[in-house]
N, C-alpha and C. Protein backbone atom coordinates (compact mmCIF):
# COMPACT_ATOMS: atom_id res chain seq x y z
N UNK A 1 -18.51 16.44 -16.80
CA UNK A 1 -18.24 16.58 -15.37
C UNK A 1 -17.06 15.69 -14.99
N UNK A 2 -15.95 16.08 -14.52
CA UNK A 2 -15.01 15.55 -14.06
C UNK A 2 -15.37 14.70 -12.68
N UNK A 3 -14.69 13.21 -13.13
CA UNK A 3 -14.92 12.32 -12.26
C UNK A 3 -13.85 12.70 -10.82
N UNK A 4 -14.46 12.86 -9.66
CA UNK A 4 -14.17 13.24 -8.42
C UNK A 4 -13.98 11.91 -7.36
N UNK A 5 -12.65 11.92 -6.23
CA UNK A 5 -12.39 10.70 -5.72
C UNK A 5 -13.41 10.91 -4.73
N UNK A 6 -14.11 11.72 -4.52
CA UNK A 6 -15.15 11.01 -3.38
C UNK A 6 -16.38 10.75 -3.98
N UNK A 7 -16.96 10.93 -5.29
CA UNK A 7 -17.62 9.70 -6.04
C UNK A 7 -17.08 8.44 -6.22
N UNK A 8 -16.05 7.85 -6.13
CA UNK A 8 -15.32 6.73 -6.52
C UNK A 8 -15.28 6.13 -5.18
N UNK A 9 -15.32 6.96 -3.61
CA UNK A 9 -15.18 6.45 -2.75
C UNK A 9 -16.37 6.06 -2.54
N UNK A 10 -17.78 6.70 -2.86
CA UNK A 10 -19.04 6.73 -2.60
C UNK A 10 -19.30 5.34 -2.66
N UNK A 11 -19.17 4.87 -4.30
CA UNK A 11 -19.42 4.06 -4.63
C UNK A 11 -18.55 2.88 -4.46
N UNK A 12 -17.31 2.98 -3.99
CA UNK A 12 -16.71 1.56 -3.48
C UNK A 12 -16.91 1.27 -2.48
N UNK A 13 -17.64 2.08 -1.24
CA UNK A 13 -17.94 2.23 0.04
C UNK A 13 -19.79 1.66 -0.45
N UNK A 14 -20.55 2.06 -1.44
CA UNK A 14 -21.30 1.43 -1.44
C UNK A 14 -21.33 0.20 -2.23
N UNK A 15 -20.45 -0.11 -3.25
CA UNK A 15 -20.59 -1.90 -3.67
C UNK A 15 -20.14 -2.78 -2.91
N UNK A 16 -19.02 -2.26 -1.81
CA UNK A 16 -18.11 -3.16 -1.24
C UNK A 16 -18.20 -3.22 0.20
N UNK A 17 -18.21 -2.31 0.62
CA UNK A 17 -18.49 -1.74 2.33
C UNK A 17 -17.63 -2.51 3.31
N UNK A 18 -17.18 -3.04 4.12
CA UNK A 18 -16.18 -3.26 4.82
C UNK A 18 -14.62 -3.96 4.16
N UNK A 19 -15.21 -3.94 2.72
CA UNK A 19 -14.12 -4.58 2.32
C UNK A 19 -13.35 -4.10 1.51
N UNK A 20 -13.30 -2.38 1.77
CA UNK A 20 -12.91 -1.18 1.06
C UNK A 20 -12.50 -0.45 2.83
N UNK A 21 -11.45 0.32 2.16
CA UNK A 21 -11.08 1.01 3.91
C UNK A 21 -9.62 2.13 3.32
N UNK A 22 -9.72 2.87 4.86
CA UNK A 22 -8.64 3.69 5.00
C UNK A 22 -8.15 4.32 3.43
N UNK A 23 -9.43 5.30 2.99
CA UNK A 23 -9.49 5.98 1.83
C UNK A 23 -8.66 7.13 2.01
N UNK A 24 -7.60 7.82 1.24
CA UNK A 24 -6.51 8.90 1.09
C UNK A 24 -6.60 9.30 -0.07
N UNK A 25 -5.76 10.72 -0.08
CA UNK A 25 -4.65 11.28 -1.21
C UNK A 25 -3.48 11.24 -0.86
N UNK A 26 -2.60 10.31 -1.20
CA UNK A 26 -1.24 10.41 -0.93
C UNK A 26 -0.87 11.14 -2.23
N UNK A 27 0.32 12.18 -2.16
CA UNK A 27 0.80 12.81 -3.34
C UNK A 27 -0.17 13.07 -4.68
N UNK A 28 -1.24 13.33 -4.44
CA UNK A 28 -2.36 13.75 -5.49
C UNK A 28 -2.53 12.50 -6.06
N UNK A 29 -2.42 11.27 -5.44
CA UNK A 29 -3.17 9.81 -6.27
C UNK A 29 -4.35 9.55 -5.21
N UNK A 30 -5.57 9.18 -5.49
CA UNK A 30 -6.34 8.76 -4.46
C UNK A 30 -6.14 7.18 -4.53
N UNK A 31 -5.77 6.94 -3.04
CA UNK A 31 -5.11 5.54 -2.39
C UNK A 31 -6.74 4.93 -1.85
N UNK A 32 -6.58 3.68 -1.38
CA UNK A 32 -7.10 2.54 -0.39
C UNK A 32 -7.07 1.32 -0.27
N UNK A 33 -7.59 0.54 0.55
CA UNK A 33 -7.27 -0.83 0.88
C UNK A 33 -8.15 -1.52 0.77
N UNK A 34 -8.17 -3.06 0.54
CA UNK A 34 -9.32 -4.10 0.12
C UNK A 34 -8.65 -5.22 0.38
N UNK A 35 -9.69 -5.94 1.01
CA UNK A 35 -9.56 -7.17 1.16
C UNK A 35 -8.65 -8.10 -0.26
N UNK A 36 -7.71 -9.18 0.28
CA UNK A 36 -7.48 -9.83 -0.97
C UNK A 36 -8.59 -10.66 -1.80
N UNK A 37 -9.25 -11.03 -0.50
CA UNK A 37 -10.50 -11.80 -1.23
C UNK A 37 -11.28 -10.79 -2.28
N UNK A 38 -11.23 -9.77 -2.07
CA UNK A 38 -12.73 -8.91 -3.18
C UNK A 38 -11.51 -7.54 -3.93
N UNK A 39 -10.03 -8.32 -4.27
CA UNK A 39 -9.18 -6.83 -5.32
C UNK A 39 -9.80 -7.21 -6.77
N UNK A 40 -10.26 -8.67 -7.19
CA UNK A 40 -10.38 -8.60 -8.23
C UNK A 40 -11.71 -7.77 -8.69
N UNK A 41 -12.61 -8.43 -7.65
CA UNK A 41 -14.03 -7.32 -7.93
C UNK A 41 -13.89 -6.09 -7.85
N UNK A 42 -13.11 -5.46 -7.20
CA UNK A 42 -13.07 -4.34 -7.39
C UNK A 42 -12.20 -3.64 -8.35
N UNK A 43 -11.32 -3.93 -9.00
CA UNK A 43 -10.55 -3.48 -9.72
C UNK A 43 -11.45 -4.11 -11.21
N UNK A 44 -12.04 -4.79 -11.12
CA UNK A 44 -13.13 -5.60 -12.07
C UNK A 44 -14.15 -4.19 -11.97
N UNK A 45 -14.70 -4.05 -11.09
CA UNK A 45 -15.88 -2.46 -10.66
C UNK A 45 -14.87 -1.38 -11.20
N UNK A 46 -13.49 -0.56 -11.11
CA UNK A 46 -12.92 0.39 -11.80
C UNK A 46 -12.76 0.04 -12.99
N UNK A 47 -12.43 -1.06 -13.98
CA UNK A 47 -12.74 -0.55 -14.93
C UNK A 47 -13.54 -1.22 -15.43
N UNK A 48 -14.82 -1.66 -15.53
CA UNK A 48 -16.28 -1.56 -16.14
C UNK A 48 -17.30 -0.55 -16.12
N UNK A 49 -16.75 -0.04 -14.45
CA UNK A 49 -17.76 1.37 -14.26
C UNK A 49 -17.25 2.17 -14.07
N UNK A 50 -16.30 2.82 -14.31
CA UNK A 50 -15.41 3.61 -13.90
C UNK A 50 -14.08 4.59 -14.63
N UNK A 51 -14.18 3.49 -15.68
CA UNK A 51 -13.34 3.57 -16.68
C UNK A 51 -11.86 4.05 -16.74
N UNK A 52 -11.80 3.04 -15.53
CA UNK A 52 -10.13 2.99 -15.38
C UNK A 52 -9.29 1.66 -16.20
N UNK A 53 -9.43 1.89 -17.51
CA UNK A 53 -8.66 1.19 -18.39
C UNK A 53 -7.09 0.30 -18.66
N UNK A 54 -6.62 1.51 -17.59
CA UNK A 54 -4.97 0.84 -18.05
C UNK A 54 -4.41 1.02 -16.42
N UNK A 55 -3.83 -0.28 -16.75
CA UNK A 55 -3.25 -0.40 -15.46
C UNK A 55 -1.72 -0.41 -15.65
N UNK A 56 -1.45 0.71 -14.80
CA UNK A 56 -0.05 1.38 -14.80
C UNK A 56 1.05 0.84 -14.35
N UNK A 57 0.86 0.12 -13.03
CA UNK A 57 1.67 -0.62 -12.29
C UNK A 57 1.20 -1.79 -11.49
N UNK A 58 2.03 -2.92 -10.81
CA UNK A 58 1.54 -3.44 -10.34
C UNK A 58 2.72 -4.22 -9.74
N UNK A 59 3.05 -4.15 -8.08
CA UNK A 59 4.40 -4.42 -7.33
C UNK A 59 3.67 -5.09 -5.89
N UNK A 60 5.02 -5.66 -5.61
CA UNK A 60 4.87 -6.54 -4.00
C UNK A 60 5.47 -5.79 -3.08
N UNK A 61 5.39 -5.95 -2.06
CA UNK A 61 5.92 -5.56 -0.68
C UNK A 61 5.92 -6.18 0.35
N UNK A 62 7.11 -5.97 0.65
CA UNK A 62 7.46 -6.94 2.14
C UNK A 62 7.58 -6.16 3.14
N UNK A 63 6.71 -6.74 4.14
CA UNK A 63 6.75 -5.74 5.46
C UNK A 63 6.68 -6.89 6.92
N UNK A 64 8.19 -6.85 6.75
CA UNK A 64 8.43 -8.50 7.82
C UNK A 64 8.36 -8.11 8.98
N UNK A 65 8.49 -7.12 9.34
CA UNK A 65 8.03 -6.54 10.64
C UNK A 65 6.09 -6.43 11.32
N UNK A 66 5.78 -6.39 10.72
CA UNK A 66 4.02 -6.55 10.76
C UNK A 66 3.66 -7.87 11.46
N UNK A 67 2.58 -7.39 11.46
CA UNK A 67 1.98 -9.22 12.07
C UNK A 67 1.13 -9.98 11.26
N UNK A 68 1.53 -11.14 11.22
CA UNK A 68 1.25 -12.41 10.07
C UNK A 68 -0.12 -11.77 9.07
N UNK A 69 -0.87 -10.77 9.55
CA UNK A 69 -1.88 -10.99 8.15
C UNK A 69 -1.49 -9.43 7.25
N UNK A 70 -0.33 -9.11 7.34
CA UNK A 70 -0.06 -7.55 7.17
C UNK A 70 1.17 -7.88 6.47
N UNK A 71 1.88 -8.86 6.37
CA UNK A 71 3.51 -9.18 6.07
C UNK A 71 3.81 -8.90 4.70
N UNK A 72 2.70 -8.99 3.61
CA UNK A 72 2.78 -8.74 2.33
C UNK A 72 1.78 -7.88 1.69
N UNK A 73 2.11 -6.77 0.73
CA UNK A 73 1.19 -6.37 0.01
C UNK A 73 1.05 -6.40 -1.41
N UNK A 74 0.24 -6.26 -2.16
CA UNK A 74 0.52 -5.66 -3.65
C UNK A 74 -0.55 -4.60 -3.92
N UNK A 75 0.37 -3.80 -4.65
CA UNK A 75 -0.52 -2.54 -5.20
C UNK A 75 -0.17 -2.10 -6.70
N UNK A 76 -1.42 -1.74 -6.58
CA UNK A 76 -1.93 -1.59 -8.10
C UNK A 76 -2.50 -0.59 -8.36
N UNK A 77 -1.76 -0.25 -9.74
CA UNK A 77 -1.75 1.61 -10.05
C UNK A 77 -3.17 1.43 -11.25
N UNK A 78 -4.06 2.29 -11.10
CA UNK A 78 -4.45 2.16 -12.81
C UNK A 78 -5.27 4.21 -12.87
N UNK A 79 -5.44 3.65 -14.17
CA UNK A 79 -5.12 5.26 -14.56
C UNK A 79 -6.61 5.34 -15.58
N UNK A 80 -7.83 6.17 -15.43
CA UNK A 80 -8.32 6.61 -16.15
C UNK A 80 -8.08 7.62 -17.22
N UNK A 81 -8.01 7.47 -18.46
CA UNK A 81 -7.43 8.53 -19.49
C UNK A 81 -8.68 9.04 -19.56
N UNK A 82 -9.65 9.07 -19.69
CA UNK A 82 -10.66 10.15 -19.92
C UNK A 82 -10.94 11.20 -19.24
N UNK A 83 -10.42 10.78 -17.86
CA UNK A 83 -11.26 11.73 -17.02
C UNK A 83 -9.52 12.44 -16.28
N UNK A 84 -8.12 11.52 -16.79
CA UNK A 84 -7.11 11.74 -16.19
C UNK A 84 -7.09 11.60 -14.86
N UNK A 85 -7.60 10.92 -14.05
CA UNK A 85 -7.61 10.58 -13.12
C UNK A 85 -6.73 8.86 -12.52
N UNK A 86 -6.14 9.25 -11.74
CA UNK A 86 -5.37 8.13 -11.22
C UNK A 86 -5.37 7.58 -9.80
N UNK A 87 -5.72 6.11 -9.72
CA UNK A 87 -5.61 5.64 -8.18
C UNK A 87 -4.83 4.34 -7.80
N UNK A 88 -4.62 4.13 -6.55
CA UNK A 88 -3.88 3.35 -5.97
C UNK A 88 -4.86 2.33 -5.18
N UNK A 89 -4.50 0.97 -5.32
CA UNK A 89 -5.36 0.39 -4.39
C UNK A 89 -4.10 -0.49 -3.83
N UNK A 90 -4.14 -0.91 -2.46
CA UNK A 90 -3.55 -1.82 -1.98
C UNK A 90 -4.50 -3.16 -1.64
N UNK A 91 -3.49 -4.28 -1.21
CA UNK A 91 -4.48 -5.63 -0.41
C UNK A 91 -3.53 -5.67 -0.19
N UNK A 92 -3.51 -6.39 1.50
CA UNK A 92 -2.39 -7.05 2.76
C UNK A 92 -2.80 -8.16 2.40
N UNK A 93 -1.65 -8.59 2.61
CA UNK A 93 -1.97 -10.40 2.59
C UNK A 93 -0.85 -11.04 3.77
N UNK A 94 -1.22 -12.45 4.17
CA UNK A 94 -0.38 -12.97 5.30
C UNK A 94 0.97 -13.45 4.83
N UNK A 95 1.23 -14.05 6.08
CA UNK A 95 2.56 -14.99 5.93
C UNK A 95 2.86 -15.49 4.40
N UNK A 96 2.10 -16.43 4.26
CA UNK A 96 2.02 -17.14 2.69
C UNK A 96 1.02 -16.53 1.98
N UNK A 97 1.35 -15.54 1.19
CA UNK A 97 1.00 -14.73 0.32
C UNK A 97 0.06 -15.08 -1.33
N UNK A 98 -1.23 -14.86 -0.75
CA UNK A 98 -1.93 -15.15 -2.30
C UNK A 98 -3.09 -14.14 -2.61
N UNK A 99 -3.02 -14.26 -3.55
CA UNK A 99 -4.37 -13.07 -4.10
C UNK A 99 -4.96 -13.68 -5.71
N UNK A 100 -6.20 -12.83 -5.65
CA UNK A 100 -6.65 -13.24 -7.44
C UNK A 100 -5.96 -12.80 -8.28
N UNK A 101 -5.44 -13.74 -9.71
CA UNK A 101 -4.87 -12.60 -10.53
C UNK A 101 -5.75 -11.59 -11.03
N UNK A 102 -5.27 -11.19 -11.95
CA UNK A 102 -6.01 -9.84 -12.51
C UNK A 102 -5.90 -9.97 -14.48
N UNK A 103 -5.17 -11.35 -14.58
CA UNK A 103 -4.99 -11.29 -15.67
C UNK A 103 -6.07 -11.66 -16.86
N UNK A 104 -7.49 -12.07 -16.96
CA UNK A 104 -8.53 -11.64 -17.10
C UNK A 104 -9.08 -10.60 -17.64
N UNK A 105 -8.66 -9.44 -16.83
CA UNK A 105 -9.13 -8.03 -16.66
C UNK A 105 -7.94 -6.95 -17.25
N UNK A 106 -6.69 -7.47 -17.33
CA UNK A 106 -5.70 -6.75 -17.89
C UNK A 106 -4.67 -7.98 -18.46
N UNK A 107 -4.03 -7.77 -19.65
CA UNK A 107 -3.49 -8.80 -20.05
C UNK A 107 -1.90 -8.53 -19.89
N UNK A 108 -2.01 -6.90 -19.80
CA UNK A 108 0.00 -6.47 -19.53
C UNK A 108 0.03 -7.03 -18.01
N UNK A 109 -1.26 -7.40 -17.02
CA UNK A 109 -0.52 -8.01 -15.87
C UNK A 109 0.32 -9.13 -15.30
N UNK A 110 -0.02 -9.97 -16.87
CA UNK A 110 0.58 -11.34 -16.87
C UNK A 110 2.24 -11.14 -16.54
N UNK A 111 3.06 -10.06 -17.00
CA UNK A 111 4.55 -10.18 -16.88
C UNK A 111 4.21 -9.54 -15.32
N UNK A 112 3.84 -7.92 -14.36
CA UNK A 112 3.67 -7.93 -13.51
C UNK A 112 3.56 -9.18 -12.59
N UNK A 113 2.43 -10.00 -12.53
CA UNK A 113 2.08 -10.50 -11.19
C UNK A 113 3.70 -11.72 -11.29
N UNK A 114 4.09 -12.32 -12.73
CA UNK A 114 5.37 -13.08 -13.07
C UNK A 114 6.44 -12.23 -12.17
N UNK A 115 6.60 -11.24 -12.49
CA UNK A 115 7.66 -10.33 -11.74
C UNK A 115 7.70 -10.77 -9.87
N UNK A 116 6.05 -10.10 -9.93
CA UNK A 116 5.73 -9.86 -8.06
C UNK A 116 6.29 -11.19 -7.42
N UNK A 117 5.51 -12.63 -8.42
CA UNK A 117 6.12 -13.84 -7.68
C UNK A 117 7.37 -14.35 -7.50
N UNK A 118 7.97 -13.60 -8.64
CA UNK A 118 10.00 -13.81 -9.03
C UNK A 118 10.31 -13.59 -7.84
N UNK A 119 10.24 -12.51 -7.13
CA UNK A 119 11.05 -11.33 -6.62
C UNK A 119 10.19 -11.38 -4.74
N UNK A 120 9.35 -11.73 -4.86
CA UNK A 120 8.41 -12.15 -3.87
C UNK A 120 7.71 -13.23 -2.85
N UNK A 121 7.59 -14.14 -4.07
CA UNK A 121 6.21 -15.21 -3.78
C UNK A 121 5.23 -14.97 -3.54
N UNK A 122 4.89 -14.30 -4.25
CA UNK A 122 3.31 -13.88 -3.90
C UNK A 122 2.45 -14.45 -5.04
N UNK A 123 1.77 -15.18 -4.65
CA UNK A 123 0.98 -16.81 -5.31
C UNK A 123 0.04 -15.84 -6.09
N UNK A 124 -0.27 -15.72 -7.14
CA UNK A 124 -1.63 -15.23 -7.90
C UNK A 124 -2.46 -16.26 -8.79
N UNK A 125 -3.43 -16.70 -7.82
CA UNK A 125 -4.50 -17.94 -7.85
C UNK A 125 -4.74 -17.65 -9.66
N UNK A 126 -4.78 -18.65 -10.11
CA UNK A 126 -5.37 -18.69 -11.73
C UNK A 126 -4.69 -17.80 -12.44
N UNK A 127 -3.59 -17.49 -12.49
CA UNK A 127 -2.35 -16.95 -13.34
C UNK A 127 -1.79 -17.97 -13.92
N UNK A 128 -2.21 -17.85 -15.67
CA UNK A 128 -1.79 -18.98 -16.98
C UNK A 128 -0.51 -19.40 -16.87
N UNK A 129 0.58 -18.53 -16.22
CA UNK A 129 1.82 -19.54 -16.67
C UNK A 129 2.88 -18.49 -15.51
N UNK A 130 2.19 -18.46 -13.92
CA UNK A 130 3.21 -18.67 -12.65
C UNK A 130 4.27 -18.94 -12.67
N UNK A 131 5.09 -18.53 -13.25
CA UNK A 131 6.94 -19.29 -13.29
C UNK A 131 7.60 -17.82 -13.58
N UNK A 132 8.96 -18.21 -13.04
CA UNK A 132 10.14 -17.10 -13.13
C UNK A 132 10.15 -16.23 -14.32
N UNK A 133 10.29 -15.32 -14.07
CA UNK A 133 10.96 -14.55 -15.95
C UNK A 133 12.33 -13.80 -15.56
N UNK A 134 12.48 -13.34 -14.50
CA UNK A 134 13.77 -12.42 -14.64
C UNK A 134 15.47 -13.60 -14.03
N UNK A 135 14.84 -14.26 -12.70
CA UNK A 135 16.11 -15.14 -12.27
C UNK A 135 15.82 -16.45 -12.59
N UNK A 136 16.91 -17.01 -12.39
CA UNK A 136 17.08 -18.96 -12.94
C UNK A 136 15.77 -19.68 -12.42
N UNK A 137 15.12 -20.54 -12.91
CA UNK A 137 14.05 -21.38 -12.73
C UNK A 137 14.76 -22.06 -11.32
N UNK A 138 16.09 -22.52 -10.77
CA UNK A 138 16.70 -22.95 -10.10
C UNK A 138 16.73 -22.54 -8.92
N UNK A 139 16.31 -21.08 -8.60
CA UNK A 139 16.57 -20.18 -7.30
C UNK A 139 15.16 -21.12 -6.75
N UNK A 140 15.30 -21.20 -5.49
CA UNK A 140 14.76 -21.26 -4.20
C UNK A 140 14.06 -20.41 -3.39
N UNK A 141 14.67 -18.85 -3.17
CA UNK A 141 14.45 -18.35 -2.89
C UNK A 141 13.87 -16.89 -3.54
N UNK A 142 12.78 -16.18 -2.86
CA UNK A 142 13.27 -14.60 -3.66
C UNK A 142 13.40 -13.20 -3.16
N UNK A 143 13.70 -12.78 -4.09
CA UNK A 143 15.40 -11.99 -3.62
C UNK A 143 15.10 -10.68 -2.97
N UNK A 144 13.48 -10.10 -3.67
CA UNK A 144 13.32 -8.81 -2.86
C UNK A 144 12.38 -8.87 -1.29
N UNK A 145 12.40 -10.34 -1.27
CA UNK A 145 12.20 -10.30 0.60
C UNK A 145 13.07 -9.78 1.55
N UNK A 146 13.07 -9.41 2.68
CA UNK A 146 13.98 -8.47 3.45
C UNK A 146 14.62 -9.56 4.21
N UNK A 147 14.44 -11.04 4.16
CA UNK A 147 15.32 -12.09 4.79
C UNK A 147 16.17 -12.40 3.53
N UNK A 148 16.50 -11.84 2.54
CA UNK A 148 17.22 -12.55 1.49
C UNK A 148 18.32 -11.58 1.43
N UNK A 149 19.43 -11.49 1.85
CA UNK A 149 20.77 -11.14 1.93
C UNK A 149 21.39 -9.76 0.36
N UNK A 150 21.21 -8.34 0.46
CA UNK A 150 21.77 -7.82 -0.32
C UNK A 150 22.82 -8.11 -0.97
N UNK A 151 24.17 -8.77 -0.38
CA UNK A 151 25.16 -9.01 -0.94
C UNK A 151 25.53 -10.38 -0.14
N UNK A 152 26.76 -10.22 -1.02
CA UNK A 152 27.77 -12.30 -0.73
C UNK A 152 28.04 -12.24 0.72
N UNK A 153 27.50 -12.90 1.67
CA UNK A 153 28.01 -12.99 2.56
C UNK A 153 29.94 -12.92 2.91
N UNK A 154 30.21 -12.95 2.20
CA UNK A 154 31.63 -12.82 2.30
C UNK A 154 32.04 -11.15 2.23
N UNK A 155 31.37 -10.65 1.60
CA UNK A 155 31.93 -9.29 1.69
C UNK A 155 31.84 -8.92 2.86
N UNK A 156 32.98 -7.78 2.84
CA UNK A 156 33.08 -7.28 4.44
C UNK A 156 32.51 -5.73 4.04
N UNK A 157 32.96 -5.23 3.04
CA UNK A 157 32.15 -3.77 2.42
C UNK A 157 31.02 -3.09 3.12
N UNK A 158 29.87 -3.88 3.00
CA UNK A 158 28.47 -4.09 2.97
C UNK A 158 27.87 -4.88 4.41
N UNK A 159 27.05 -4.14 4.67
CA UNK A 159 26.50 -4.45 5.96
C UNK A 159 24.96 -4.64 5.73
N UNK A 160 24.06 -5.70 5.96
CA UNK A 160 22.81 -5.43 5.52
C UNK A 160 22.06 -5.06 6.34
N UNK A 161 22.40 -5.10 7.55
CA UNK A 161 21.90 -4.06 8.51
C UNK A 161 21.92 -2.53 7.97
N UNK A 162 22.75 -2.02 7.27
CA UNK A 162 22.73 -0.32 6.83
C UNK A 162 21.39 -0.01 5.92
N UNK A 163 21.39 -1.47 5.31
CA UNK A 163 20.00 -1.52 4.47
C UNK A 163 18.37 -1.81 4.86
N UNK A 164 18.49 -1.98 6.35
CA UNK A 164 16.94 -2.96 6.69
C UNK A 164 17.04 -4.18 6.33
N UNK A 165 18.01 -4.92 6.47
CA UNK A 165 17.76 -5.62 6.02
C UNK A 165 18.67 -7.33 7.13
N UNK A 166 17.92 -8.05 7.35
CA UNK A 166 18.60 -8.83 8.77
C UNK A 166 19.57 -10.48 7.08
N UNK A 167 20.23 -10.79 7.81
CA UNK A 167 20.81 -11.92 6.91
C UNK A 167 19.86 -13.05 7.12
N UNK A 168 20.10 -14.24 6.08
CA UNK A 168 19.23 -14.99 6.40
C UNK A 168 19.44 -16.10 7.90
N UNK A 169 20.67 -16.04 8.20
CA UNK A 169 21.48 -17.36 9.17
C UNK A 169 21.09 -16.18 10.62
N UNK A 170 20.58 -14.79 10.41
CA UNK A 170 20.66 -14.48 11.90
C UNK A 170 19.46 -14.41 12.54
């Protein structure tokens, strides 16, 4: 019997119940949202019971426009091969951005959540070795926040307004 997303909702709606929400199909993936406090349990619940094994993706998002407990997300792809079934879960997180890792439960997440914090800051509590992999240990800042400047301020080319994107001095 092919595993169906409103068994999967059944049961995250019954292990988790307010801390599971706003269940979808976006583009034939079944999506939803969870508290940051309870992604690890639940993504811990897909694959022990569920047998969502491999986790496909795993990215940050900046949404500086929102209000302080909405400003950041990460989402996380994982993919049952048995049943071919694939879902999306998100968690919002605030201003200063933290969540559980996941590295525990998946070990390819260790370069992911490294990435999310490069490019982000998004803190992943009990992650073995939290530090840069793609830019200089030296940067300050990171780069795929929407206050961090697409190009050299000196260029005249490029407008980061064309991009969404405000400079950091305005």
């Amino acid at each position: 019997m092919a595993l169906e997303t409103l068994q999967i909702q059944e049961k995250i709606t019954q292990k988790f119940g307010v801390n599971s929400q706003n269940f979808d199909t976006q583009k034939g993936i079944f999506s939803f949202e969870v508290t940051s406090d309870s992604i690890h349990e639940v993504i811990q619940f897909l694959k022990e019971e569920q047998d969502f094994h491999f986790l496909t993706d795993l990215c940050g998002i900046h949404f500086p426009d929102n209000d302080e407990n909405h400003r950041f997300a990460v989402v996380y792809h994982l993919h049952n091969w048995i049943e071919n079934v694939r879902i999306r879960i998100k968690t919002y997180l605030t201003e200063t951005p933290e969540t559980d890792t996941i590295t525990d439960l998946f070990l390819c997440s260790n370069w992911m959540e490294r990435e999310t914090w490069d490019f982000y800051g998004i803190h992943f509590k009990g992650h073995p070795q939290l530090k840069r992999i793609l830019n200089m240990d030296e940067m300050i800042s990171h780069p795929m926040r929407k206050e961090f400047p697409m190009e050299d301020s000196g260029r005249t080319d490029k407008d980061d307004r064309f991009f969404g994107r405000t400079t950091i001095n305005s």
